[in-house]
N, C-alpha and C. Protein backbone atom coordinates (compact mmCIF):
# COMPACT_ATOMS: atom_id res chain seq x y z
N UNK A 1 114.19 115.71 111.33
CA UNK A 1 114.20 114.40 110.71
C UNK A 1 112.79 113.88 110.45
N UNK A 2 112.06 114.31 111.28
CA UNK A 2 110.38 114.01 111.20
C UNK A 2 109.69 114.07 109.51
N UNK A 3 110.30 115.14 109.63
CA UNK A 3 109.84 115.94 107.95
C UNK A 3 109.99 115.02 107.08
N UNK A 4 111.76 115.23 107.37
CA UNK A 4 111.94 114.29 106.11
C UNK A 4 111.74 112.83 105.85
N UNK A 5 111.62 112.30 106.56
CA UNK A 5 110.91 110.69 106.92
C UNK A 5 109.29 110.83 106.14
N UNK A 6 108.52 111.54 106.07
CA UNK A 6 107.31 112.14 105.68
C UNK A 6 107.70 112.21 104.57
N UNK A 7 108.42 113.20 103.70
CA UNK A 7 108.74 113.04 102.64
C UNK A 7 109.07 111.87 101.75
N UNK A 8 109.97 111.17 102.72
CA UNK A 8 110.16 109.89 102.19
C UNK A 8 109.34 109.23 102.04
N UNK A 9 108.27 109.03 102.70
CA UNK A 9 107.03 108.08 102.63
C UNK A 9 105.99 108.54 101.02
N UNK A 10 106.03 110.06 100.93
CA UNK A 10 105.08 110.40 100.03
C UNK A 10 105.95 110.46 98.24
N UNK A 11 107.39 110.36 98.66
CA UNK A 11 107.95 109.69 97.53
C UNK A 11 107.83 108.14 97.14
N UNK A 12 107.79 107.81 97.88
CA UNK A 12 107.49 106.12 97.72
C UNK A 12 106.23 105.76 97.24
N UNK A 13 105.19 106.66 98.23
CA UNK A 13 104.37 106.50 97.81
C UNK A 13 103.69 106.65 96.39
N UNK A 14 104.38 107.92 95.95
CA UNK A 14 103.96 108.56 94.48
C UNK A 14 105.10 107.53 93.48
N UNK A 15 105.62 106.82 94.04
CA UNK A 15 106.65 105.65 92.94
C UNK A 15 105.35 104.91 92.81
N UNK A 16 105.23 104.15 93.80
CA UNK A 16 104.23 103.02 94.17
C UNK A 16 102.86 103.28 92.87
N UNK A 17 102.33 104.47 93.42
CA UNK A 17 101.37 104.94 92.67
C UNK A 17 101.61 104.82 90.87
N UNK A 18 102.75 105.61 90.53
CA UNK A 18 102.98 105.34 89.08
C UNK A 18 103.55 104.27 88.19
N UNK A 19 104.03 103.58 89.17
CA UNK A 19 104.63 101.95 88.77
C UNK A 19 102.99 100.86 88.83
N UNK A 20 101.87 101.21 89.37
CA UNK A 20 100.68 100.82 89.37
C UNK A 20 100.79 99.45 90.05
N UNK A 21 101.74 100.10 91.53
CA UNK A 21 101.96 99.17 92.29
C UNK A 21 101.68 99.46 94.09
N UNK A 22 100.47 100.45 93.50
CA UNK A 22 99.93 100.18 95.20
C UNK A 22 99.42 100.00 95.74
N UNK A 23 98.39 99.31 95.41
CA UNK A 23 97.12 98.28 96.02
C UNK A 23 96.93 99.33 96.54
N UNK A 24 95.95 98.67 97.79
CA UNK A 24 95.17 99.23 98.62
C UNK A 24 95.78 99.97 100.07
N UNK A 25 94.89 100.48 100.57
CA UNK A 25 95.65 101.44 101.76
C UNK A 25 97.09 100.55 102.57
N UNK A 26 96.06 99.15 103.10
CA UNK A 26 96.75 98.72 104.12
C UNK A 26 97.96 98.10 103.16
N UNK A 27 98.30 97.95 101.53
CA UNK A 27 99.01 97.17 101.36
C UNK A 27 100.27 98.64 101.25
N UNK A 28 99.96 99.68 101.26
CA UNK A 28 100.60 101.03 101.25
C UNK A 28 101.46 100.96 102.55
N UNK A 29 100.44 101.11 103.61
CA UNK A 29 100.98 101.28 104.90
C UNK A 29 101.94 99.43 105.53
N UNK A 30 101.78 98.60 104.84
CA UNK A 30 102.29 97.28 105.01
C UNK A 30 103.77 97.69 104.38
N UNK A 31 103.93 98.64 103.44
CA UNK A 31 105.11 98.44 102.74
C UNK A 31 105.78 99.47 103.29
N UNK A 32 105.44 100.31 103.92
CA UNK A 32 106.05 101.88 104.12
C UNK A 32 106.21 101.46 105.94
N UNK A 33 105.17 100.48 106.35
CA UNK A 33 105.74 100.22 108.11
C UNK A 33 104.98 101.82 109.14
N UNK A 34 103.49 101.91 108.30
CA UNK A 34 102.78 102.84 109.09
C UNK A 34 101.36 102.47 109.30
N UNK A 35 100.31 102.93 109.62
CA UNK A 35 99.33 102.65 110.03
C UNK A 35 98.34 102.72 108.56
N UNK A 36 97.52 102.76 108.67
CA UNK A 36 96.35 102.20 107.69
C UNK A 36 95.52 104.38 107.43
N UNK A 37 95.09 104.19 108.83
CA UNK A 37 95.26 105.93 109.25
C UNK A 37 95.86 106.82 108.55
N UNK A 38 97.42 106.28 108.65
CA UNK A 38 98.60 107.29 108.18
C UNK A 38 98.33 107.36 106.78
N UNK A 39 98.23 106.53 106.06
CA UNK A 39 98.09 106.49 104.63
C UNK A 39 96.89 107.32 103.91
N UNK A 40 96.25 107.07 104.44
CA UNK A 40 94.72 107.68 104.41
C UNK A 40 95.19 109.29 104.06
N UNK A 41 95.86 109.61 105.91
CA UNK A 41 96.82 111.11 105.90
C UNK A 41 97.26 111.96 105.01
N UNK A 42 98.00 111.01 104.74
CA UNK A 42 99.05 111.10 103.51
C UNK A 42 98.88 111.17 102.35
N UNK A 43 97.53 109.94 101.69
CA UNK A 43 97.12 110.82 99.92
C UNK A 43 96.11 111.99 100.44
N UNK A 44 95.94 112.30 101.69
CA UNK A 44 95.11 113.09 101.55
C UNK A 44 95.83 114.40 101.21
N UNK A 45 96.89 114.61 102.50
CA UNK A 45 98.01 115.32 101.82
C UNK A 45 98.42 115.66 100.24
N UNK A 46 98.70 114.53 99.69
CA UNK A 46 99.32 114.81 98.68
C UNK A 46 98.27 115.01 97.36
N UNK A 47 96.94 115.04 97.54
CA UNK A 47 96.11 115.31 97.22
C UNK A 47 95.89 116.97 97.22
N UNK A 48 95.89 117.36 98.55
CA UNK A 48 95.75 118.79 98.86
C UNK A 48 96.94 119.36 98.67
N UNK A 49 97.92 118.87 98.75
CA UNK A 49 99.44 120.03 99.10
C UNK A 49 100.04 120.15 98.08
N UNK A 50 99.70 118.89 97.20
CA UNK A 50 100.59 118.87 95.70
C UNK A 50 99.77 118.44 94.27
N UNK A 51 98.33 118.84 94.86
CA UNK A 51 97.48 118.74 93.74
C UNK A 51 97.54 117.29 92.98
N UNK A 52 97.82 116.40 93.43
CA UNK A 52 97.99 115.28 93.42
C UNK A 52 96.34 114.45 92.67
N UNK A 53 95.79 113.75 91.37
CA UNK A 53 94.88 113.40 91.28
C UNK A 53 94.72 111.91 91.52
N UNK A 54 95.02 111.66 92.77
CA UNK A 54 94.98 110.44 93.39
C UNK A 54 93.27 109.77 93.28
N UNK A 55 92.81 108.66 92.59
CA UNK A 55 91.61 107.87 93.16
C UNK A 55 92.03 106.59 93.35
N UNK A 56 91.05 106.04 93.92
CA UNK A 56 91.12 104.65 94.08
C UNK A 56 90.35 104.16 93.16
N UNK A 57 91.05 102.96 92.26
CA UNK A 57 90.11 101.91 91.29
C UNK A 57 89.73 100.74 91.97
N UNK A 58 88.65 100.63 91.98
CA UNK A 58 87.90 99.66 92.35
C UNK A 58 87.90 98.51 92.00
N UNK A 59 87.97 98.75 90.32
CA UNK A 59 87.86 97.92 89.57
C UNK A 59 89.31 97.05 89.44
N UNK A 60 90.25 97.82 89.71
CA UNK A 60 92.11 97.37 89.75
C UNK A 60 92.17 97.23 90.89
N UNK A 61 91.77 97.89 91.77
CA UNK A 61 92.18 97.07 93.57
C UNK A 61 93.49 98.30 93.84
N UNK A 62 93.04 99.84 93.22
CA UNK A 62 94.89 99.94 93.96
C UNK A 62 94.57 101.58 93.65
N UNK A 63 95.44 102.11 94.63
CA UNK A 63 95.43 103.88 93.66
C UNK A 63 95.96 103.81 92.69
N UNK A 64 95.47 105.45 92.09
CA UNK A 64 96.24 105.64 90.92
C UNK A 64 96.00 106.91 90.48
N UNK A 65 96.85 107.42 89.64
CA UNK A 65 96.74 108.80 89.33
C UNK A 65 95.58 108.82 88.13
N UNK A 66 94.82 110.06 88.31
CA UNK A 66 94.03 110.11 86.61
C UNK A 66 94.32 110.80 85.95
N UNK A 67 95.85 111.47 85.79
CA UNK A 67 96.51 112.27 85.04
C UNK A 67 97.97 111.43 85.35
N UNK A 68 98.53 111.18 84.35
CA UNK A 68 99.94 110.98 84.72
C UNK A 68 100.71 111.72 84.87
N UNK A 69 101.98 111.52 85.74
CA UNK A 69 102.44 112.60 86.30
C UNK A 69 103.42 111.89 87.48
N UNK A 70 104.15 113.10 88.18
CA UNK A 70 104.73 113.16 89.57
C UNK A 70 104.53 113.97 90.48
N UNK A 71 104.71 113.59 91.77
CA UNK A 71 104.93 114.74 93.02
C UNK A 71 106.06 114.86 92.84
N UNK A 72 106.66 116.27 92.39
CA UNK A 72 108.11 116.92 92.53
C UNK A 72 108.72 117.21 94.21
N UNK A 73 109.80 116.79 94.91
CA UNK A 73 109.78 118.07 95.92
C UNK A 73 111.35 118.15 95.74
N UNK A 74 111.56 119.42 95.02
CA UNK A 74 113.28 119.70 94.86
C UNK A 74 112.86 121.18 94.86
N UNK A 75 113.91 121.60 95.01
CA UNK A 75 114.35 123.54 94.97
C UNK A 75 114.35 123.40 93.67
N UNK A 76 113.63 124.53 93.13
CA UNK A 76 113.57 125.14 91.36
C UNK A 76 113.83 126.79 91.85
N UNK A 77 115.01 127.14 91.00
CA UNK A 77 114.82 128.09 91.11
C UNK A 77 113.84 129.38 90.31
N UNK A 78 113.70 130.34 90.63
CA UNK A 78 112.82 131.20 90.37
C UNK A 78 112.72 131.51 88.82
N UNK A 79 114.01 131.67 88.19
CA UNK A 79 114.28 131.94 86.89
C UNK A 79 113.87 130.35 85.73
N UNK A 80 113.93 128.94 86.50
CA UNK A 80 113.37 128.19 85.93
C UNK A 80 111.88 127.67 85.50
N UNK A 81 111.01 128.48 87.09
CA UNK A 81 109.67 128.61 86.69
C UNK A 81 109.49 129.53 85.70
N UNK A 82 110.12 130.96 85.70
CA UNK A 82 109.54 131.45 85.44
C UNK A 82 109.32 131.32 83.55
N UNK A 83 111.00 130.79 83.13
CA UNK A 83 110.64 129.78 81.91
C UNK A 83 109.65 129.01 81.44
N UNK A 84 109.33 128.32 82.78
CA UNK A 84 108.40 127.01 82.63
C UNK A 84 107.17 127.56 82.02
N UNK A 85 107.17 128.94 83.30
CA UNK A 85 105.24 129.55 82.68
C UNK A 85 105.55 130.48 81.59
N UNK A 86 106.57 130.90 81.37
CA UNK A 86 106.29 131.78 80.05
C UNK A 86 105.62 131.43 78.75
N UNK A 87 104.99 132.24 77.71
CA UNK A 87 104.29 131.35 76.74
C UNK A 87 105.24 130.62 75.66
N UNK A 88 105.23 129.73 75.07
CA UNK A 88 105.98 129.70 74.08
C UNK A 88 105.93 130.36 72.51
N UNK A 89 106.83 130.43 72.28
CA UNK A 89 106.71 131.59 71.13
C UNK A 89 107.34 130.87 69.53
């Protein structure tokens, strides 16, 4: 259950992020009911694990992606990537 509670957080989080509704760390960890720390954790995570181009704007007060986009986490099967990467013709 650990896991998936984690998961849940880095879905929310990546909503939060593309709705350009997630302020700053502590207003992350204020909404999700974790530490300031944890958040930190966590885009770092999703930064590293899911290639995630998370920065912080300074200038907006909030993360945000600099590519638009999502963190996926569902089962794909093998025959659908392998569509995905084929070239198009």
């Amino acid at each position: 259950m650990k896991g998936s509670k984690y998961l849940e957080r880095i879905e929310r989080t990546d909503r939060l992020i593309r709705k350009r509704r997630a302020g700053k760390a502590e207003d992350i960890a204020k909404r999700l009911g974790i530490s300031k720390r944890s958040v930190f954790n966590m885009l770092r995570a999703m930064k590293e694990d899911f290639n995630a181009p998370i920065v912080f704007d300074r200038r907006l007060n909030t993360y945000r992606y600099t590519t638009e986009g999502s963190v996926v986490m569902t089962f794909v099967k093998d025959q659908d990537i392998k569509t995905l990467m084929s070239p198009c013709v």
